[in-house]
Structure formats: C-alpha cells, structure tokens
C-alpha atoms as a PDB file:
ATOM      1  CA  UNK A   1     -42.119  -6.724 -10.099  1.00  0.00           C
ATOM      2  CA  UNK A   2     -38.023  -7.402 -10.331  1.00  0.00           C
ATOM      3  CA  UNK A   3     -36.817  -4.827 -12.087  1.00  0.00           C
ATOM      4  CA  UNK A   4     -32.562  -5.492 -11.329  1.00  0.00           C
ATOM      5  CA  UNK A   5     -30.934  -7.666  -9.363  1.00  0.00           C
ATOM      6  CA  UNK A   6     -27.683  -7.838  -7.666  1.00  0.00           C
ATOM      7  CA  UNK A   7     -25.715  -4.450  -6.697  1.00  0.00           C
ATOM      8  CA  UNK A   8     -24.221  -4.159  -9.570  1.00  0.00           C
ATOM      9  CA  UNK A   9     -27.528  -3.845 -11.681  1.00  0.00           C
ATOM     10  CA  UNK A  10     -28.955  -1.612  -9.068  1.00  0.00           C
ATOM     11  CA  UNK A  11     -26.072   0.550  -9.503  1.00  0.00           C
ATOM     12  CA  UNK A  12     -26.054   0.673 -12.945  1.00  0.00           C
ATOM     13  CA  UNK A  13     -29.884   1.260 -12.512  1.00  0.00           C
ATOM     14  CA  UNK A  14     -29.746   4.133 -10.520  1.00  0.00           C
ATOM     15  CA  UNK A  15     -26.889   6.052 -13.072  1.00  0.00           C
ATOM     16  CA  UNK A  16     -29.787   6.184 -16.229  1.00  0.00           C
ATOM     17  CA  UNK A  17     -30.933  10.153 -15.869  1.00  0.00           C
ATOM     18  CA  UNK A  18     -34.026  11.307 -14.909  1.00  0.00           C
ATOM     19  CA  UNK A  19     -37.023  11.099 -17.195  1.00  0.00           C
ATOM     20  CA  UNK A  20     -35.229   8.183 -19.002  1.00  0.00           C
ATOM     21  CA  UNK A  21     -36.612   4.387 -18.660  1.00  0.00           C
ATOM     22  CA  UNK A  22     -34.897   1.898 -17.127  1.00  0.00           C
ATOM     23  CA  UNK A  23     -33.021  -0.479 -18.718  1.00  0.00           C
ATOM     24  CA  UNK A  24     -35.843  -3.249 -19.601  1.00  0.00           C
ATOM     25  CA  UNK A  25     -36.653  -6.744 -17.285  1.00  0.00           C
ATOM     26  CA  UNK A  26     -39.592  -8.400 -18.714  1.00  0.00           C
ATOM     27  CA  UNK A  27     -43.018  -7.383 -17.791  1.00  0.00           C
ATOM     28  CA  UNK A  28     -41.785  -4.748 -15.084  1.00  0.00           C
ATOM     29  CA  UNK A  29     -40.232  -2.962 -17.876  1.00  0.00           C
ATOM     30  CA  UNK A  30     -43.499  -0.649 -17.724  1.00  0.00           C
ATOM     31  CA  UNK A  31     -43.781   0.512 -14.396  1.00  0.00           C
ATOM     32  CA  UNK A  32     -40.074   0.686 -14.110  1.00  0.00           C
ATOM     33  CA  UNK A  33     -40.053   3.210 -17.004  1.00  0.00           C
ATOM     34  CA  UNK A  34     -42.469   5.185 -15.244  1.00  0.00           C
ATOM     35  CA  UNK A  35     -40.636   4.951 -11.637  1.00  0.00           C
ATOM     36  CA  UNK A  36     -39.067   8.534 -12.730  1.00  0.00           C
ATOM     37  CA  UNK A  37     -35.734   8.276 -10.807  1.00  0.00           C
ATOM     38  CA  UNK A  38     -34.844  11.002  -9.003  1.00  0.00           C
ATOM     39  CA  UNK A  39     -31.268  12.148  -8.558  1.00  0.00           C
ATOM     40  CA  UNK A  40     -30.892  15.186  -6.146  1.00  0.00           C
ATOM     41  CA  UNK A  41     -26.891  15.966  -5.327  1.00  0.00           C
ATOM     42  CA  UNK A  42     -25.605  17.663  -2.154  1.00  0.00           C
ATOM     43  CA  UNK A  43     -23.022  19.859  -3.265  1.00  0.00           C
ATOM     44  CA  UNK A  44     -19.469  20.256  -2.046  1.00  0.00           C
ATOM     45  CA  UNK A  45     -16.252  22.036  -2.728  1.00  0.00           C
ATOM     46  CA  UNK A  46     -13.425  21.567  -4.806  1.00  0.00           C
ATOM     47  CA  UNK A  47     -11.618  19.502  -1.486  1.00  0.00           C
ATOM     48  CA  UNK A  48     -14.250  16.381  -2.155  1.00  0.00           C
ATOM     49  CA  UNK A  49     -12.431  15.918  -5.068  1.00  0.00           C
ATOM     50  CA  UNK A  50     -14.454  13.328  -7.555  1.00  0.00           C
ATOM     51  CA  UNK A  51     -16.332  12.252  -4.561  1.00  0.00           C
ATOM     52  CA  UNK A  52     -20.097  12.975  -5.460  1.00  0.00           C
ATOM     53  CA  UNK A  53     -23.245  12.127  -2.421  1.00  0.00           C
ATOM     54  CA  UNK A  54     -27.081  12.464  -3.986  1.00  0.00           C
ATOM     55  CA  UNK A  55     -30.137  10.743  -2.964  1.00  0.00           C
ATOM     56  CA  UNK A  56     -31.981   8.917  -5.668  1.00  0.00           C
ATOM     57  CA  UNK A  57     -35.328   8.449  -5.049  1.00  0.00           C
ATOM     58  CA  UNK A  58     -37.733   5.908  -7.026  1.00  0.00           C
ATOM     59  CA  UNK A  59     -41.233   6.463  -7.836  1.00  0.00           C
ATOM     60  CA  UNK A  60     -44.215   6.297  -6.069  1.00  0.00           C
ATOM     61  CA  UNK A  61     -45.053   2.916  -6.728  1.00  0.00           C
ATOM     62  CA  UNK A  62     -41.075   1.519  -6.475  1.00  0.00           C
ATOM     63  CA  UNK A  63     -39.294   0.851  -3.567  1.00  0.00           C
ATOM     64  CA  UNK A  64     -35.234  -0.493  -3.341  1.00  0.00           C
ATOM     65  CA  UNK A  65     -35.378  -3.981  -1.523  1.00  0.00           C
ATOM     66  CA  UNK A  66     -31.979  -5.465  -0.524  1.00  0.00           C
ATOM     67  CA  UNK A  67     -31.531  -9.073   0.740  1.00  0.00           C
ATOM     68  CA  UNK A  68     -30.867  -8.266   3.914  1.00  0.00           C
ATOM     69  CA  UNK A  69     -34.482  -7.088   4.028  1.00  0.00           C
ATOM     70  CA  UNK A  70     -33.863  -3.611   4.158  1.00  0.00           C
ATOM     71  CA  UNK A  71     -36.292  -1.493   2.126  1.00  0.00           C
ATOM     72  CA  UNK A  72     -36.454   2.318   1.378  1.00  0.00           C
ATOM     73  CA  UNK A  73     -38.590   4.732  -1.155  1.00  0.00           C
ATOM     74  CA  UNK A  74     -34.934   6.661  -1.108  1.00  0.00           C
ATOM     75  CA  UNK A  75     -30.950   5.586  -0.837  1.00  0.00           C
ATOM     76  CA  UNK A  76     -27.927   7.427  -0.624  1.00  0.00           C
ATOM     77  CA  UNK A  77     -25.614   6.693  -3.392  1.00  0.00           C
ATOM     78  CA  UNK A  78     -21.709   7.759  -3.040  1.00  0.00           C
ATOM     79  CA  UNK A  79     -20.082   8.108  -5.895  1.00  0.00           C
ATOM     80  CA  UNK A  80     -15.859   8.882  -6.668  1.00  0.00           C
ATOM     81  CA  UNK A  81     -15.092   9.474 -10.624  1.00  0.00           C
ATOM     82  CA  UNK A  82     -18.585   8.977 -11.611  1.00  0.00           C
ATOM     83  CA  UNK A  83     -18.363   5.281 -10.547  1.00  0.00           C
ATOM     84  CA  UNK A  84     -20.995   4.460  -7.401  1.00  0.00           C
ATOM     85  CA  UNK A  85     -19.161   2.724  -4.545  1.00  0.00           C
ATOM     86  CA  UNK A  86     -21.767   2.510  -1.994  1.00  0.00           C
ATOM     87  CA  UNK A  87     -25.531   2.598  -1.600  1.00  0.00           C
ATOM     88  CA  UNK A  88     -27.400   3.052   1.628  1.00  0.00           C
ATOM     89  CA  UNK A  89     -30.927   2.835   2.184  1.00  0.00           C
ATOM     90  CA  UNK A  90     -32.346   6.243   4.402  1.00  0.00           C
ATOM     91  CA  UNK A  91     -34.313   4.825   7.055  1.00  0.00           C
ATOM     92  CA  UNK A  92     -37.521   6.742   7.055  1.00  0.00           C
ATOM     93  CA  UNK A  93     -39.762   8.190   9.687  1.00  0.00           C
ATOM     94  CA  UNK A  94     -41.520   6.008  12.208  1.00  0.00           C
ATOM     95  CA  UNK A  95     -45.028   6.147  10.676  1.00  0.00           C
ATOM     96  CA  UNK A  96     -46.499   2.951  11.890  1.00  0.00           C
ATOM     97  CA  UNK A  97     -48.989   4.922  13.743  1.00  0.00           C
ATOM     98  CA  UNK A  98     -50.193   6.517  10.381  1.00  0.00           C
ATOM     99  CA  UNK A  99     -50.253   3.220   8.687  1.00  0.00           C
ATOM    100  CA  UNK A 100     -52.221   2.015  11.388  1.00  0.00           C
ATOM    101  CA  UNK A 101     -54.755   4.222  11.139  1.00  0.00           C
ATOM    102  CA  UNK A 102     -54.003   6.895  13.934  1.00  0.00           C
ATOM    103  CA  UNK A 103     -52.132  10.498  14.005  1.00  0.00           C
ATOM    104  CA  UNK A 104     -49.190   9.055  16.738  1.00  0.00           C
ATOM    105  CA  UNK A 105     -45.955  11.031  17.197  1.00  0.00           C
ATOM    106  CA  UNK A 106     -43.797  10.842  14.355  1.00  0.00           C
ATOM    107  CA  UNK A 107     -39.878  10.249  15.603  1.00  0.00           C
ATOM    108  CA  UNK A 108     -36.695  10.605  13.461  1.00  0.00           C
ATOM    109  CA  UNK A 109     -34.116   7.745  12.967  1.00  0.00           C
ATOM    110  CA  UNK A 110     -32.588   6.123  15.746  1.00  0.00           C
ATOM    111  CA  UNK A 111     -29.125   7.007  14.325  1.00  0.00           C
ATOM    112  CA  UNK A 112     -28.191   9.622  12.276  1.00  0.00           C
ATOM    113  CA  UNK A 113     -26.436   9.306   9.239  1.00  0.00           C
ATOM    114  CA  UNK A 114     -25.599  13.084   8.132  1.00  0.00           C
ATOM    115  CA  UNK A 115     -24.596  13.964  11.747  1.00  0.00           C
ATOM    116  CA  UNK A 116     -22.659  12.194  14.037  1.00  0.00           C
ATOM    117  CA  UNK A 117     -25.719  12.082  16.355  1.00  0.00           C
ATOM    118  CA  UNK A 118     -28.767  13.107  16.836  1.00  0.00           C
ATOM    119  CA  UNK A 119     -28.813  16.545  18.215  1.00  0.00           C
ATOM    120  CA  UNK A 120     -25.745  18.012  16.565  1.00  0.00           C
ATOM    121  CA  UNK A 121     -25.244  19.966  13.046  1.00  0.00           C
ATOM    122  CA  UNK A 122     -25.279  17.971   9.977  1.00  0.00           C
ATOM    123  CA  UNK A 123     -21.897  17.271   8.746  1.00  0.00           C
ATOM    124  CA  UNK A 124     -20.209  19.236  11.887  1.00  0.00           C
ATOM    125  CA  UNK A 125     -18.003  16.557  12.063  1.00  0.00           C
ATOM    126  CA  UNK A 126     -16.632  16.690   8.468  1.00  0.00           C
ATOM    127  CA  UNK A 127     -17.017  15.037   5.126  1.00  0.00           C
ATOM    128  CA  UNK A 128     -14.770  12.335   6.163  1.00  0.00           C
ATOM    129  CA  UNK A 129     -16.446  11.253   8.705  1.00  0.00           C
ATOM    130  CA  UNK A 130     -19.993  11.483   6.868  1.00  0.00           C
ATOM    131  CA  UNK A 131     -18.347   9.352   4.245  1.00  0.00           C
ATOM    132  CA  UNK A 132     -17.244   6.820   7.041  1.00  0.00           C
ATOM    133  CA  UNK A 133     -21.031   6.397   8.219  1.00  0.00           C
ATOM    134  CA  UNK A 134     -22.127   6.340   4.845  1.00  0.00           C
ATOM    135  CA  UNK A 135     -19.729   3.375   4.087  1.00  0.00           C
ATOM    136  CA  UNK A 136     -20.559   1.323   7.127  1.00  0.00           C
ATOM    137  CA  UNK A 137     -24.252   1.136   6.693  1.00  0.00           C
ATOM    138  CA  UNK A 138     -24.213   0.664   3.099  1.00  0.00           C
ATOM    139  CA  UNK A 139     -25.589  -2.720   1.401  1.00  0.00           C
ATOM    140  CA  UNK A 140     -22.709  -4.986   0.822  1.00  0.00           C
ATOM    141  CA  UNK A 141     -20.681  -5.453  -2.698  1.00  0.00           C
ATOM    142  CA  UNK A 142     -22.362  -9.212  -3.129  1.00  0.00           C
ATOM    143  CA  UNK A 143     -25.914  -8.468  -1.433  1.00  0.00           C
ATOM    144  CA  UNK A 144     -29.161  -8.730  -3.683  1.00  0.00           C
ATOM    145  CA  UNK A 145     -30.713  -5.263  -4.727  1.00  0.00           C
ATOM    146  CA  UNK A 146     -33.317  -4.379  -6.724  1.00  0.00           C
ATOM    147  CA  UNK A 147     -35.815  -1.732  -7.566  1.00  0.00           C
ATOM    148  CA  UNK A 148     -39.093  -3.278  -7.169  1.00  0.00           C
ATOM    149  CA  UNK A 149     -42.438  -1.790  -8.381  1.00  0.00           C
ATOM    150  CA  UNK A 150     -45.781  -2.815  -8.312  1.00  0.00           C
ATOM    151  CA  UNK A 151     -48.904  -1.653 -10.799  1.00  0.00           C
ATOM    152  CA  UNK A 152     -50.917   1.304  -9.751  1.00  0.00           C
ATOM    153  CA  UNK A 153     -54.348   0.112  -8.539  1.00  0.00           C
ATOM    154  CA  UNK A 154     -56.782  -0.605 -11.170  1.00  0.00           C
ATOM    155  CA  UNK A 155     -60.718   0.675 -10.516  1.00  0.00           C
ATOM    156  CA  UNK A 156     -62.654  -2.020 -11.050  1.00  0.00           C
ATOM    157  CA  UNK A 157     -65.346  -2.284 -13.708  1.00  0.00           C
ATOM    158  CA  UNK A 158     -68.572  -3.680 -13.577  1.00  0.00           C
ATOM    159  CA  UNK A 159     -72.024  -2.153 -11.821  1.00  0.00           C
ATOM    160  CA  UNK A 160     -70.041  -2.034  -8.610  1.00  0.00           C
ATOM    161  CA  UNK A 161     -68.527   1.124  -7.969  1.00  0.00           C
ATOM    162  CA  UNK A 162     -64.475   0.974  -6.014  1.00  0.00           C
ATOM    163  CA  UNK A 163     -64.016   1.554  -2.753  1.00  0.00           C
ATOM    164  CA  UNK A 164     -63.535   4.996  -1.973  1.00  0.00           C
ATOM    165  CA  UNK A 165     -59.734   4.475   0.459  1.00  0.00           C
ATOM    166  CA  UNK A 166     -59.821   5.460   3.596  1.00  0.00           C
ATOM    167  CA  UNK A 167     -58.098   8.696   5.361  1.00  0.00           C
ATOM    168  CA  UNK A 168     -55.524   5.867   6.634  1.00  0.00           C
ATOM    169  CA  UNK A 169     -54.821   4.356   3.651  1.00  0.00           C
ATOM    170  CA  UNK A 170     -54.608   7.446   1.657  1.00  0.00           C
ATOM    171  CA  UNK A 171     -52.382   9.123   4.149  1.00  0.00           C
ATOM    172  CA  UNK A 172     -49.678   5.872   4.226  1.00  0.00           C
ATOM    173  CA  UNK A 173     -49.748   5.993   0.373  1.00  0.00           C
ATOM    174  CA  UNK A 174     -48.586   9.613   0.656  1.00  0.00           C
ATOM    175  CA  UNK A 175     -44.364   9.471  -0.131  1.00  0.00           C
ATOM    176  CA  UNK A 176     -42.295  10.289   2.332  1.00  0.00           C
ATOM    177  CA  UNK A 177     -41.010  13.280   0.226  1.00  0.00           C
ATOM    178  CA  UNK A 178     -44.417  15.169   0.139  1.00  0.00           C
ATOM    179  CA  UNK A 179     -45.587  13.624   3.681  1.00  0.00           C
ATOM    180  CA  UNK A 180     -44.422  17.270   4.831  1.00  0.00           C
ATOM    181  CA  UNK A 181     -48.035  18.488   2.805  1.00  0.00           C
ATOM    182  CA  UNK A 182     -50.007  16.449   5.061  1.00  0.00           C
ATOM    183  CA  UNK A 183     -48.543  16.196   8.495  1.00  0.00           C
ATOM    184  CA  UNK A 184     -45.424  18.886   8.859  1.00  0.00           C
ATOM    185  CA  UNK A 185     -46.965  22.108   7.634  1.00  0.00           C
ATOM    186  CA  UNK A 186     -48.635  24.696   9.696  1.00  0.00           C
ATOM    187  CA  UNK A 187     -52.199  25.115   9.281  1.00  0.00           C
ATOM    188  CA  UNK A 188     -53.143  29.068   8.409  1.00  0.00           C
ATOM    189  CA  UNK A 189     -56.532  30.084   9.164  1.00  0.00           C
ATOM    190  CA  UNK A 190     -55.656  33.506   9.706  1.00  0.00           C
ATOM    191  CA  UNK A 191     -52.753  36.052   8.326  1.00  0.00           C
ATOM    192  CA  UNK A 192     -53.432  34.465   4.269  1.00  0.00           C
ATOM    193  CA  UNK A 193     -52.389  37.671   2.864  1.00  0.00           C
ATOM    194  CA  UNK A 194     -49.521  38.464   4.742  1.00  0.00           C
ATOM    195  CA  UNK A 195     -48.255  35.050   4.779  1.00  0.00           C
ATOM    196  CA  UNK A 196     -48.487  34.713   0.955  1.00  0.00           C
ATOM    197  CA  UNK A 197     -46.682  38.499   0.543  1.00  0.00           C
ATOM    198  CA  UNK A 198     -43.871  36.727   2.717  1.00  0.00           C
ATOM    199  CA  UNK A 199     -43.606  33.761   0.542  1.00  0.00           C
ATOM    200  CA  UNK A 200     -43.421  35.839  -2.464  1.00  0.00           C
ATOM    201  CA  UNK A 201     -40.775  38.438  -1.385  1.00  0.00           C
ATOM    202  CA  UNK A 202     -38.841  35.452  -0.162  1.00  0.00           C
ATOM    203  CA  UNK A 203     -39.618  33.316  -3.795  1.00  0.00           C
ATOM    204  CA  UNK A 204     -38.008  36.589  -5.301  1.00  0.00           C
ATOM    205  CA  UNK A 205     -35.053  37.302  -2.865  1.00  0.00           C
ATOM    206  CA  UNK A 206     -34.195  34.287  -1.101  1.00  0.00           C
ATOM    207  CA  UNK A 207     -32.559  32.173  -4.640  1.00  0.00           C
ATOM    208  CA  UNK A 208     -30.079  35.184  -5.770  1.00  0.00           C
ATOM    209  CA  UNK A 209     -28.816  35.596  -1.461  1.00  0.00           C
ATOM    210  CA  UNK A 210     -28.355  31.516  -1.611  1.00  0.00           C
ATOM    211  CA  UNK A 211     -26.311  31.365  -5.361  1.00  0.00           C
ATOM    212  CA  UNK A 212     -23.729  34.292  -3.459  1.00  0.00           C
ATOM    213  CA  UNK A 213     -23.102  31.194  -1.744  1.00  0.00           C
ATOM    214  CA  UNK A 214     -21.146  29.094  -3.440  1.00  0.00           C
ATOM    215  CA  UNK A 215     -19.280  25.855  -2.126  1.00  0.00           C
ATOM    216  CA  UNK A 216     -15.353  25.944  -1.071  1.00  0.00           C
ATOM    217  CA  UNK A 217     -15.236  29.522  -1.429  1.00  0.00           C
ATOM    218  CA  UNK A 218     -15.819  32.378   1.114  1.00  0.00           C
ATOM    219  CA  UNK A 219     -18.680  33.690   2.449  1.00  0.00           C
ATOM    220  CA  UNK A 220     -18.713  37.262   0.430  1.00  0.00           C
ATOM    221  CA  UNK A 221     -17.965  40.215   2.716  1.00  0.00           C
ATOM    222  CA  UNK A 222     -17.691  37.780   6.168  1.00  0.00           C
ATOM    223  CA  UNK A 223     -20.091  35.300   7.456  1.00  0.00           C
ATOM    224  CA  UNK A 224     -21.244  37.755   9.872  1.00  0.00           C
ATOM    225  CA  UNK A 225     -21.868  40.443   7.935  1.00  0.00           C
ATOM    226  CA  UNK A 226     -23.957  38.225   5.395  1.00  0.00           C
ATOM    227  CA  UNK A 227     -26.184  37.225   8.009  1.00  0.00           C
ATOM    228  CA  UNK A 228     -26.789  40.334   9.298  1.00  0.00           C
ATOM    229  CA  UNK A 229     -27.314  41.915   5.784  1.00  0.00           C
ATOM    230  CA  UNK A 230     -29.810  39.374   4.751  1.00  0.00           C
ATOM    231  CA  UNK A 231     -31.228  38.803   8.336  1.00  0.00           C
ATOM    232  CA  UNK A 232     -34.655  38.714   6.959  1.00  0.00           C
ATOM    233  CA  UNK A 233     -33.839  35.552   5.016  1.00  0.00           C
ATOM    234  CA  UNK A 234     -31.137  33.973   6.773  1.00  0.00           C
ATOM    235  CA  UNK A 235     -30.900  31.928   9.783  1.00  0.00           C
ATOM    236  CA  UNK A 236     -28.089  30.049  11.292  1.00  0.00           C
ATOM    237  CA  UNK A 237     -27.497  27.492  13.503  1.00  0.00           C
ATOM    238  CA  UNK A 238     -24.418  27.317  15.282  1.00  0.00           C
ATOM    239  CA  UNK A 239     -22.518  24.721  16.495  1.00  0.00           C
ATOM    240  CA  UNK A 240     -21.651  25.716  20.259  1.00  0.00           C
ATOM    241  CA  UNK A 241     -17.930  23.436  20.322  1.00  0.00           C
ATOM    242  CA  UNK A 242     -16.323  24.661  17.148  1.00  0.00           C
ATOM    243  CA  UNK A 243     -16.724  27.427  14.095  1.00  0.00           C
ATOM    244  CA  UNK A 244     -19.095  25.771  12.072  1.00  0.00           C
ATOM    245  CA  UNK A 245     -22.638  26.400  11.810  1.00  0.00           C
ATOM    246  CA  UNK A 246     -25.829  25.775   9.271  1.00  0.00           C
ATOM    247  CA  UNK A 247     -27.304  28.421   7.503  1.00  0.00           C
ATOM    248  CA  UNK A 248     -31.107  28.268   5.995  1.00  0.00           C
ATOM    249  CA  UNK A 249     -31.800  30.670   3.257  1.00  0.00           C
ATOM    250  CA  UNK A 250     -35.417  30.956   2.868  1.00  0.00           C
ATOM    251  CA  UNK A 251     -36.826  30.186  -0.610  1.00  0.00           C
ATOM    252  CA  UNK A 252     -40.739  30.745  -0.175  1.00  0.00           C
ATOM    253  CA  UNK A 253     -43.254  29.516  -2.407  1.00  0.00           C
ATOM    254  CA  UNK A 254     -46.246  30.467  -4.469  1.00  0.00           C
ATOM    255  CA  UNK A 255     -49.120  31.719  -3.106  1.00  0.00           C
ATOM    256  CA  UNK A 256     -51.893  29.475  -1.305  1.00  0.00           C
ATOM    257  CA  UNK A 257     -55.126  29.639   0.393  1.00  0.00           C
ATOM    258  CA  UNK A 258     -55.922  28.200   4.154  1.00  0.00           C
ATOM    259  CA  UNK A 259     -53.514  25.436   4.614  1.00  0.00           C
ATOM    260  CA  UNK A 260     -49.799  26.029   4.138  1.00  0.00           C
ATOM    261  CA  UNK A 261     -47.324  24.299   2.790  1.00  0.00           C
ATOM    262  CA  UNK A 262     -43.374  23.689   2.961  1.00  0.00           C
ATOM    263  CA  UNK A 263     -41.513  26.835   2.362  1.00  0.00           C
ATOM    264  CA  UNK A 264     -38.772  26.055  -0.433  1.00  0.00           C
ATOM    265  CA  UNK A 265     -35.369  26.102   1.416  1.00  0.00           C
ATOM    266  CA  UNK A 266     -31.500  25.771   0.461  1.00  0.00           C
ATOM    267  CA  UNK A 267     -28.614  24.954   3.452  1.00  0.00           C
ATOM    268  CA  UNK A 268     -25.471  26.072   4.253  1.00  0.00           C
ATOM    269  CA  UNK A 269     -22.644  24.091   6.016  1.00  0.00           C
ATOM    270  CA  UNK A 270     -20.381  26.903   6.881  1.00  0.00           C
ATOM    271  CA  UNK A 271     -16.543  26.246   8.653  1.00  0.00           C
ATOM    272  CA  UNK A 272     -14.694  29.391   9.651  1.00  0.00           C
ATOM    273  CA  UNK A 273     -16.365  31.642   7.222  1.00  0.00           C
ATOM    274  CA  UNK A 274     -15.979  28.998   4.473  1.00  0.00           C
ATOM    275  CA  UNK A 275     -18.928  27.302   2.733  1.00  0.00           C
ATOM    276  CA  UNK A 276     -18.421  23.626   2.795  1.00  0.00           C
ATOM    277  CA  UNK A 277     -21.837  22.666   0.760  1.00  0.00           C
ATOM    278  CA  UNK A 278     -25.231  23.045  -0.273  1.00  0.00           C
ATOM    279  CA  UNK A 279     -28.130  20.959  -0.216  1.00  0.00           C
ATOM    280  CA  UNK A 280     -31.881  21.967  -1.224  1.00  0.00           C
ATOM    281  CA  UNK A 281     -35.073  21.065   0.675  1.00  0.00           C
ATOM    282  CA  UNK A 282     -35.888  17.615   0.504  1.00  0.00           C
ATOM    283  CA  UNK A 283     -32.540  15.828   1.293  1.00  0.00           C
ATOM    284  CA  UNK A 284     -33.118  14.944   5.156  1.00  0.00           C
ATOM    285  CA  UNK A 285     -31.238  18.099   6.260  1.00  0.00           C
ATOM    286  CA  UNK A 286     -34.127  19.048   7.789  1.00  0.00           C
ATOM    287  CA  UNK A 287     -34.839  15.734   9.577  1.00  0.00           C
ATOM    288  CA  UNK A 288     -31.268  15.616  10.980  1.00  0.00           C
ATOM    289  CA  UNK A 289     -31.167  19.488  11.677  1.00  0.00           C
ATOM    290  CA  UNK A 290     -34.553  19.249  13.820  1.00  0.00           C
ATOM    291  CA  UNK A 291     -33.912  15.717  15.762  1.00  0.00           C
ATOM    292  CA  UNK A 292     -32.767  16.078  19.268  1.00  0.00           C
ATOM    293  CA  UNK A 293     -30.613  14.800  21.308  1.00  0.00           C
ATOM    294  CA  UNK A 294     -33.647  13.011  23.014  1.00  0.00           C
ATOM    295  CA  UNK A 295     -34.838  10.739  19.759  1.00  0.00           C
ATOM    296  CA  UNK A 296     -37.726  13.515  19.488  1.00  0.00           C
ATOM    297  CA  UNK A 297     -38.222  16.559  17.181  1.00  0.00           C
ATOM    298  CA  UNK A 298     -37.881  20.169  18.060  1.00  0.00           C
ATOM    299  CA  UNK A 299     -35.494  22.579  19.611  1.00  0.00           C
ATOM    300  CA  UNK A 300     -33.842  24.436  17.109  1.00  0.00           C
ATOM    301  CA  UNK A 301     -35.645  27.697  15.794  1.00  0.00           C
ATOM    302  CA  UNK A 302     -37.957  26.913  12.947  1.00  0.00           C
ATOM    303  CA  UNK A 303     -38.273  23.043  14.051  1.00  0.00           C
ATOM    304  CA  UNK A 304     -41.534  21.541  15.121  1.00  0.00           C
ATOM    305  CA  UNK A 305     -41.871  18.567  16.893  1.00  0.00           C
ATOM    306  CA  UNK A 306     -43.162  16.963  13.948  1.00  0.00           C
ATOM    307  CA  UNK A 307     -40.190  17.352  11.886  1.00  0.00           C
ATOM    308  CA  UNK A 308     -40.982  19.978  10.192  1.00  0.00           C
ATOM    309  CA  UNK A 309     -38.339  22.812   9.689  1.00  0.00           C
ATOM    310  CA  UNK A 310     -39.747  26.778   8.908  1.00  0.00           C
ATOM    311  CA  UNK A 311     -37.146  28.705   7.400  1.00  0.00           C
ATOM    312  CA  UNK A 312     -38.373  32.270   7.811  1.00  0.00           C
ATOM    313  CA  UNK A 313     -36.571  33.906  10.275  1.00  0.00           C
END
C-alpha cells in the first residue's frame, strides 16, 4: 500500500503530529492512519539555531521505501525553521540470522552516522560534522519516497484453525525499537527484589538529576562534582583526545518478575563542562555508544555484546 510518493509528500507526511492520520491515498488511507508516526527529537542548545534532528518512526506494519531501494522502519529527518531538508534512512541491525530462523550475532552498522566512527562518542566530533554525515547519506531532493504499509494479518475463518507463527517468525516481526525486550535484556532469575527496589529508586531519582541538565547551559556546580554527587545514577564516558564525554542518567522502570527489561535512560553530550544535548532511550545512542572499533558490540561499561546498553552504574 502507497501511501506518498515523491520526497516532497514524504516530507510533508512525516510533519502531521503524532496520533493524527495521514493525509489520505486511496485504499491505504486505513492502515496509514493507524501507522502512528512517531516523532522523537534529540535536543540541542541555543547554538543549533532553527536546526531541529528527530527520528520519526512509522508503525509496525509501515516501512519508508525510497527508489534507490533503501528501506527502514525509522529515518532521520533534519529540519532548519521547521522546514525538513533532509531525510535519511537508519540502517538497522544485522538480523538476518533472526529472520532466518537462528539466534546469530547481532552487529551494528557498518558506518556510523551519530559518530564519526565506530568506536568513538556520539557527536564527539560536533554538530557540524553530524549534520555533514547526515546530509551525505540522505535520499536525494528528486528520489521516490513513500511510506508503505501493508494490512495486519487476517485469521482465517472456516473449520480450520491459523497457523500458530513460529518462534522465527514472531521474533523478525518484533520492531526494531522493542527488539531490546527480546534479545538485549538480561535475563534475572535471581536478585527480583533487589533489582526491582533499584529500578524504582532510580524511576524516582534518576528524571529530576537528568532535567538539572539542560542543553547549552552549564553543568550546575561543575561536571565533576555532578557526577560524583549523583554517582549512583550517573555514568560517563569520556572521550580520551579532547573534553567531551557522554553521560547516562539512569531512568529505571517499573517493577517486573523473572526476565528484565530495558532500563529507561536519558544522555548527555557534555564539552568542557557544557551540555551540548539530550537524547532519551530509543534514538540509537545506545547502538553507536556500544559499537566498537572492531564492527562488534561491547567495551564500554554497561554495553553487552549484543547491543544492549545498562545504565546503572
């Protein structure tokens, strides 16, 4: 199902608010309305200017299909003055081995688009140049874009019953967003009660420490003194050429029982004492924060080699 076409109708596509349907195209006009876009912003001081960066990411059954044959369940857009000027599709996780049918290593991206390469800080090189690689892999002014989405799966009627889907096929419907729920979290057999008090005092601390942080201004009181103040909720990663480092605040969660799930997190870019932005869980931060400089996950405190980033210290 064709719901725009052209860059131009994509862009104007992806402006409509969340929770409001699409504008209509014929029979798709349905599902379209029910894609839910998503618009989550990364957050910068008052040196971007107008320039606003935000994924949008279409529903579960949509995906943005460009005519050079790139697809993606999620796309940067880049914005100046409210008007879009470039739209790049994030390249997701190598899951081929899921959709397959087996549990294979998952790998990040090749490249790195919100660090300069895999294995440094996001953004340690600078808005500038994130805008740069932002600009060069975006889909061109006269390429072919739309948001395509296909009909949920209907059970069929009659005496016979549907096919129960497999572990396979359930697992490579899963959207890269909540994949974290079924292959990045840490499985808890043991500790329930003092891992849930953890995500609790951390659900009730961790938001008021991250809003002292506020982008363009100042760390309050020194960078150094906020992370040791808050050292049970903080951690930072530091960038070993220059004075800029990433700071996790830990969020936590609600309770749960047996399996975990992602803690909630919010991130820091922080140059010479000086917060530079703010992104939330869910953004690829964590992707580009945990990929090494070997193409593999892990390394940094609170990675796993799956991708998945832990932000209690």
């Amino acid at each position: 199902m064709n719901a725009a076409t052209g860059l131009a109708a994509a862009l104007m596509l992806m402006t409509v608010g969340a929770g409001q349907a699409a504008p209509p195209q014929g029979d798709a006009e349905p599902f379209v309305s029910r894609s839910d876009l998503v618009r989550r912003p990364v957050m910068f001081g008052p040196s971007a200017g107008d320039l606003r960066l935000e994924v949008v990411a279409a529903g579960v059954h949509c995906r943005f299909e460009g005519s050079d044959g790139r697809t993606a369940a999620q796309v940067w857009m880049l914005s100046r003055g409210g008007r879009a000027v470039a739209v790049v599709p994030i390249e997701g996780l190598n899951t081929a081995a899921i959709q397959a049918g087996r549990f294979g290593p998952l790998r990040p991206p090749a490249r790195s688009v919100l660090a300069p390469a895999n294995g440094s800080l996001p953004l340690s090189d600078g808005l500038a140049a994130l805008e740069a690689r932002l600009m060069q892999d975006a889909w061109s002014a006269d390429a072919r874009v739309s948001l395509n989405c296909s009909p949920p799966a209907r059970a069929r009627t009659g005496l016979t019953a549907a096919r129960k889907p497999t572990t396979a096929e359930t697992v490579a419907a899963v959207p890269v967003q909540v994949m974290g729920l079924v292959l990045f979290s840490p499985v808890i057999l043991f500790g329930v009660p003092a891992e849930n008090a953890s995500l609790l005092e951390a659900a009730a601390e961790g938001p008021a420490i991250a809003d002292r942080l506020s982008p363009g201004e100042p760390v309050p009181g020194g960078f150094d003194a906020f992370v040791r103040d808050h050292r049970r909720f903080v951690r930072v990663h530091r960038d070993p050429g220059s004075d800029y480092a990433v700071l996790s605040v830990d969020l936590g969660g609600r309770s749960r029982y047996g399996v975990g799930t992602p803690r909630e997190a919010a991130f820091f870019g922080i140059r010479a004492g000086v917060v530079e932005w703010r992104a939330r869980g869910g953004l690829g931060v964590e992707t580009s924060l945990c990929a090494n400089a070997r193409g593999r996950f892990g390394g940094r405190k609170g990675c796993s080699t799956t991708g998945y980033y832990n932000p209690r210290p």
